[in-house]
Protein backbone atom coordinates (compact mmCIF):
# COMPACT_ATOMS: atom_id res chain seq x y z
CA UNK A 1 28.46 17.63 -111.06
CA UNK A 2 31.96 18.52 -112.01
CA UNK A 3 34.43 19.92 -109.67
CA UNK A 4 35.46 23.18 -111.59
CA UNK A 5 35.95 26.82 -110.55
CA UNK A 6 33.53 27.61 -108.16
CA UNK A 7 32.43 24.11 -108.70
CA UNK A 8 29.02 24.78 -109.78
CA UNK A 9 26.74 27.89 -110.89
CA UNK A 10 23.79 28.50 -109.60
CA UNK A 11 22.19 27.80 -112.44
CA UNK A 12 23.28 23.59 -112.12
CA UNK A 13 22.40 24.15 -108.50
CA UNK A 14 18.22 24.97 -109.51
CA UNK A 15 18.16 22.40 -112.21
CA UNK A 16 19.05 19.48 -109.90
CA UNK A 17 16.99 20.63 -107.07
CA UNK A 18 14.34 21.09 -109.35
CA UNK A 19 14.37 17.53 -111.10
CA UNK A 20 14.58 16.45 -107.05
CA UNK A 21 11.59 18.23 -106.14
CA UNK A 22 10.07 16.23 -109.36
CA UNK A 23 10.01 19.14 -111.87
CA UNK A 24 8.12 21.86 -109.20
CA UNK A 25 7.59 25.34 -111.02
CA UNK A 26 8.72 27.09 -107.96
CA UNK A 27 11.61 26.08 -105.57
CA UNK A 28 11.08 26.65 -101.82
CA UNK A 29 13.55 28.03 -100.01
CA UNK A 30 15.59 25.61 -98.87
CA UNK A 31 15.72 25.32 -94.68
CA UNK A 32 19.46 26.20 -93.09
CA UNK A 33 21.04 22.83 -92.68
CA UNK A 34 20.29 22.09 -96.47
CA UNK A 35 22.70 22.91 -100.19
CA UNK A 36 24.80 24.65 -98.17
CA UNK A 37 27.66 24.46 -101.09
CA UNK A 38 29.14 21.40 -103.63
CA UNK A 39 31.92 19.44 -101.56
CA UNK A 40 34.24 16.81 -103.07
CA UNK A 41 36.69 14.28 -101.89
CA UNK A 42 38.41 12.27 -104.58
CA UNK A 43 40.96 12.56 -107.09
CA UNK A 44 41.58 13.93 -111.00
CA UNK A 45 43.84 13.83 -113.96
CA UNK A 46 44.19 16.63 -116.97
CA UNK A 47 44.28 15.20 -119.82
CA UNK A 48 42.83 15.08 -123.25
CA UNK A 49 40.32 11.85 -122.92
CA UNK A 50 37.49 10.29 -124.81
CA UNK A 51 36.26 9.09 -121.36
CA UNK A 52 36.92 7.83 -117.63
CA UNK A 53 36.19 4.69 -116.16
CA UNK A 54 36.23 3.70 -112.18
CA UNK A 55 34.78 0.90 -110.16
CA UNK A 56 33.13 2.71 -107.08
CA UNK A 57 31.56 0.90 -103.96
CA UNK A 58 27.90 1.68 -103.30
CA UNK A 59 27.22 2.26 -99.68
CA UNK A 60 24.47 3.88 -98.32
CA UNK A 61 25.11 7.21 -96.85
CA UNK A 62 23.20 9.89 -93.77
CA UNK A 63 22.26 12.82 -95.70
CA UNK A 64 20.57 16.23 -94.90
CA UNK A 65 17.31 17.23 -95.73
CA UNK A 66 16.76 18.15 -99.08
CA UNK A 67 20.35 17.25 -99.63
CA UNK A 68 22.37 14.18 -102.02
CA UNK A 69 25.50 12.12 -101.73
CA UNK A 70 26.71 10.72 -104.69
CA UNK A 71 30.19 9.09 -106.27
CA UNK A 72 31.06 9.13 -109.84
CA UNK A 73 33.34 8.51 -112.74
CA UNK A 74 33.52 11.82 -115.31
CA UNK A 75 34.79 13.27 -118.40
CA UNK A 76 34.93 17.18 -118.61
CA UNK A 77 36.69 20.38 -120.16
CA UNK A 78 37.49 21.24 -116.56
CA UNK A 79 35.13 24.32 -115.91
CA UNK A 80 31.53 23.58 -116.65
CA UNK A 81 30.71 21.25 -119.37
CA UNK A 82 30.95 17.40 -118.43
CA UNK A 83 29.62 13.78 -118.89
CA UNK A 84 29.20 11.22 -115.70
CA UNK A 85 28.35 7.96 -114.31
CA UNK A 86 27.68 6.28 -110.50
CA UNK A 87 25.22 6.32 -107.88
CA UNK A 88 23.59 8.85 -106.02
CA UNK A 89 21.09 9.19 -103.11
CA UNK A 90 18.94 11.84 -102.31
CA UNK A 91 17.15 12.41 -99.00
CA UNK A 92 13.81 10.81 -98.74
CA UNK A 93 15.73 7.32 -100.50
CA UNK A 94 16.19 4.27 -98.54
CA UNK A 95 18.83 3.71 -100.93
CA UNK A 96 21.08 4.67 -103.62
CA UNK A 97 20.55 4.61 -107.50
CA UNK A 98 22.59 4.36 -110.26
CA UNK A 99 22.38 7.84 -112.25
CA UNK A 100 24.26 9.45 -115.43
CA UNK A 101 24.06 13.17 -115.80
CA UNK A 102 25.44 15.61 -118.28
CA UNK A 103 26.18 19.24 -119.22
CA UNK A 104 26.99 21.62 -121.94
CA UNK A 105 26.97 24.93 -120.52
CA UNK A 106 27.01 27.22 -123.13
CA UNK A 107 23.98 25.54 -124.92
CA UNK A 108 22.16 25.17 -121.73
CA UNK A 109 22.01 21.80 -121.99
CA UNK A 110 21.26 19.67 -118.68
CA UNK A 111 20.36 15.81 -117.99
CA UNK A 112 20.26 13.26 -115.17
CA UNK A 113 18.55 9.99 -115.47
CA UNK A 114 18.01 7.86 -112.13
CA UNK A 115 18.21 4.04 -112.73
CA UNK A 116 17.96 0.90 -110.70
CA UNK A 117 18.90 0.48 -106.94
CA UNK A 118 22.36 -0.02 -106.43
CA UNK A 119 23.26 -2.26 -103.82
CA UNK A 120 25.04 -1.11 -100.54
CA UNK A 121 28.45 -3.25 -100.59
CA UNK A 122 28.60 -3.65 -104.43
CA UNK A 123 31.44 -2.62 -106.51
CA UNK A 124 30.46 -1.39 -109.69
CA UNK A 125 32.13 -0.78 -112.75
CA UNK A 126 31.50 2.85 -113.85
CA UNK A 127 31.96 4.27 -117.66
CA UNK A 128 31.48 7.29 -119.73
CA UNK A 129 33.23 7.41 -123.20
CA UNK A 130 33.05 8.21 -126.95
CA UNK A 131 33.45 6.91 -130.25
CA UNK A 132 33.54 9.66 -133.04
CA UNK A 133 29.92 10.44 -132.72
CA UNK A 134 28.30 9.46 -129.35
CA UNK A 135 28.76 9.64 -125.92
CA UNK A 136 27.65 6.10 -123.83
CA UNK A 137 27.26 5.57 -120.34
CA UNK A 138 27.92 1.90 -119.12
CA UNK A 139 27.60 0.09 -115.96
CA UNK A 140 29.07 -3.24 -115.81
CA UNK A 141 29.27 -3.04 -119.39
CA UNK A 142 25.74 -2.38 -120.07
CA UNK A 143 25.06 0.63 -121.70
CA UNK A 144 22.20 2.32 -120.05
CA UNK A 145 22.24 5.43 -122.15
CA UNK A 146 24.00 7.90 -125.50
CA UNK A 147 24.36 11.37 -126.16
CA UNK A 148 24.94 13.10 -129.42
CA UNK A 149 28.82 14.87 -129.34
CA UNK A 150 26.63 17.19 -131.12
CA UNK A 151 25.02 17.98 -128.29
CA UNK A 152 27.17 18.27 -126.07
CA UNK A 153 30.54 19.06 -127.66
CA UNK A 154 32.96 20.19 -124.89
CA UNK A 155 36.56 19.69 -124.96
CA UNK A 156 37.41 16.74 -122.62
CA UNK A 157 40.54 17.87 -120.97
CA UNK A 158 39.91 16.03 -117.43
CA UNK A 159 38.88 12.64 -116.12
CA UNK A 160 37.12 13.76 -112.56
CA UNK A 161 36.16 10.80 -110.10
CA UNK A 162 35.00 11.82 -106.71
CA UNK A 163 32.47 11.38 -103.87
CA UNK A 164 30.05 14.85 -104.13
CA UNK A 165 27.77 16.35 -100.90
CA UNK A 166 25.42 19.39 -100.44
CA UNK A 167 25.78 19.81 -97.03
CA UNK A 168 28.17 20.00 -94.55
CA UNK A 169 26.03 17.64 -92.02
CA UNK A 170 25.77 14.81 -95.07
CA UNK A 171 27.85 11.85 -94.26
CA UNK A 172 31.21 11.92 -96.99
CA UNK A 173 30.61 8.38 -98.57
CA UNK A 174 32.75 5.72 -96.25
CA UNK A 175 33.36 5.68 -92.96
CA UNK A 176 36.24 4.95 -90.72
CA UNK A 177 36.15 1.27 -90.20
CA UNK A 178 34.46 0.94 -93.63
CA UNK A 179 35.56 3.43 -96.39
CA UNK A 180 34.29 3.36 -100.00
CA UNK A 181 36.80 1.69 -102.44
CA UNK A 182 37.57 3.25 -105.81
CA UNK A 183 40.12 1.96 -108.27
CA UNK A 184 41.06 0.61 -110.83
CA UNK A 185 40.58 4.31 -112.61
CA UNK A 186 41.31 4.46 -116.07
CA UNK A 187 40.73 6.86 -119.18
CA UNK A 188 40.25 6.64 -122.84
CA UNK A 189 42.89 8.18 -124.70
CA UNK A 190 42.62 9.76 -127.30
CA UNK A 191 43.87 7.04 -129.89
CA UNK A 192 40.57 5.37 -128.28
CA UNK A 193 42.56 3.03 -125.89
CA UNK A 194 41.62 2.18 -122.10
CA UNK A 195 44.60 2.83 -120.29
CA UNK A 196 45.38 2.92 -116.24
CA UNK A 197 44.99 6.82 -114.97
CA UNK A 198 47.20 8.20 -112.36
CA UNK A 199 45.29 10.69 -110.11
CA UNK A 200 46.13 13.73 -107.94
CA UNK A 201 44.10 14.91 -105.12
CA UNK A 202 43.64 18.58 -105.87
CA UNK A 203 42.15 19.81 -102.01
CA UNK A 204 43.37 23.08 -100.62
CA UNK A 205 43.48 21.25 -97.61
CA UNK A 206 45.90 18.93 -98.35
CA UNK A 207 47.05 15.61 -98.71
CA UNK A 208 44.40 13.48 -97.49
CA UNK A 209 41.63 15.76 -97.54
CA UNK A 210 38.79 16.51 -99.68
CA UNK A 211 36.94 20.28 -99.52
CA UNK A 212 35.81 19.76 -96.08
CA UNK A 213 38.02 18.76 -92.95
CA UNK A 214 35.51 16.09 -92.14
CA UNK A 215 36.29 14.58 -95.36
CA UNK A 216 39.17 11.91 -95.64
CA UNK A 217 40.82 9.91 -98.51
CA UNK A 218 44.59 8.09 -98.34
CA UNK A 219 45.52 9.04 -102.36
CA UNK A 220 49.34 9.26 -102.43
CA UNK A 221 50.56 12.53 -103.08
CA UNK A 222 52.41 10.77 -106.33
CA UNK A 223 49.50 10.06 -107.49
CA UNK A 224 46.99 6.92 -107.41
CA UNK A 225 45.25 4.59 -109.75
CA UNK A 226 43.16 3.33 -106.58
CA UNK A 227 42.44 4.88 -103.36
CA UNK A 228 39.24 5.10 -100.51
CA UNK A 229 37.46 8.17 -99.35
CA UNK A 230 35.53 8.35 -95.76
CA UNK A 231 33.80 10.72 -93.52
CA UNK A 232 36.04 11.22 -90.25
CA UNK A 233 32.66 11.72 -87.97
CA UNK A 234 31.16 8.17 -88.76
């Protein structure tokens, strides 16, 4: 769920509504106040990477019909191919999971695998990374699933970590009073060393705003290794 030029094609857009709507041959069209577009409020970093790590606080979001919040850690070649970890929740939940998704665009590769509740207040440690051959994805330092680089063998040129909606009614993860916490954000260089990772908010908006007005984040405009995003109605 990278955010890249046009930040998604439609083609992402029907595969994750599809594995929502649990693999349906045919997609209904989707009411009015629902996937209205891909919104993000967060922070990223270019550089060349063997992965990206962030500890994210789960909270459990409002979200549209039809619609999913989500926050994530990512590695990507900055356009359309990318590897991720965090939680999501999609409408219908009582609560968040953990997920980790992937994409290789131009072999039309596409996966998401939902995990375990995650708990509303919990920090979690979030990581996607690569040895010479395989791509992991780790939560608290359990490995909950690999990838071939054959498979999927993008250039990493980006470490993305952001809060994602659908819809412009779904609730930005935090709130005023009680934003969502993400820090200590780090990536794996390329000599295959964790190191800190000093991250830019890249919204036309501005400093302290994500894609939509509604959504609101305090990352210094030198950059941050730790910073909170929250929706501005809640």
């Amino acid at each position: 769920m990278s955010r890249t030029v046009q930040y998604k094609n439609a083609k992402l857009v029907s595969v994750l509504i599809s594995m929502f709507l649990l693999l349906a041959v045919v997609i209904a069209p989707l009411k009015a106040s629902a996937w209205t577009g891909f919104y993000f409020n967060g922070a990223w970093k270019t550089v060349s990477n063997n992965g990206a790590a962030l500890t994210i606080e789960t909270q459990n979001p409002t979200i549209s019909e039809d619609s999913s919040v989500s926050a994530w850690a990512m590695t990507c070649n900055g356009t359309d191919s990318y590897a991720q970890v965090g939680w999501v929740k999609f409408s219908g939940y009582t609560a968040p999971k953990y997920f980790y998704e992937y994409n290789y665009e131009p072999g039309g590769v596409w996966y998401q695998k939902t995990l375990g509740t995650a708990t509303a207040g919990s920090h979690n440690d979030f990581m996607v990374g690569c040895d010479s051959t395989t791509m992991y994805f780790k939560i608290n330092g359990i490995s909950y699933g690999t990838v071939s680089l054959s498979t999927i063998p993008f250039t990493r040129s980006m470490v993305q970590f952001f809060g994602e909606t659908h819809d412009e009614d779904d609730q930005c993860p935090g709130s005023v009073a009680n934003p969502v916490t993400m820090g200590n954000a780090k990536y794996k260089n390329t000599s295959n060393s964790w190191v800190s990772a000093t991250c830019y908010n890249p919204s036309s908006l501005g400093s302290g705003y994500g894609d939509l007005s509604t959504m609101r984040n305090n990352i210094s405009t030198s950059g941050s290794t730790e910073w909170e995003i929250w929706d501005s109605r809640y």
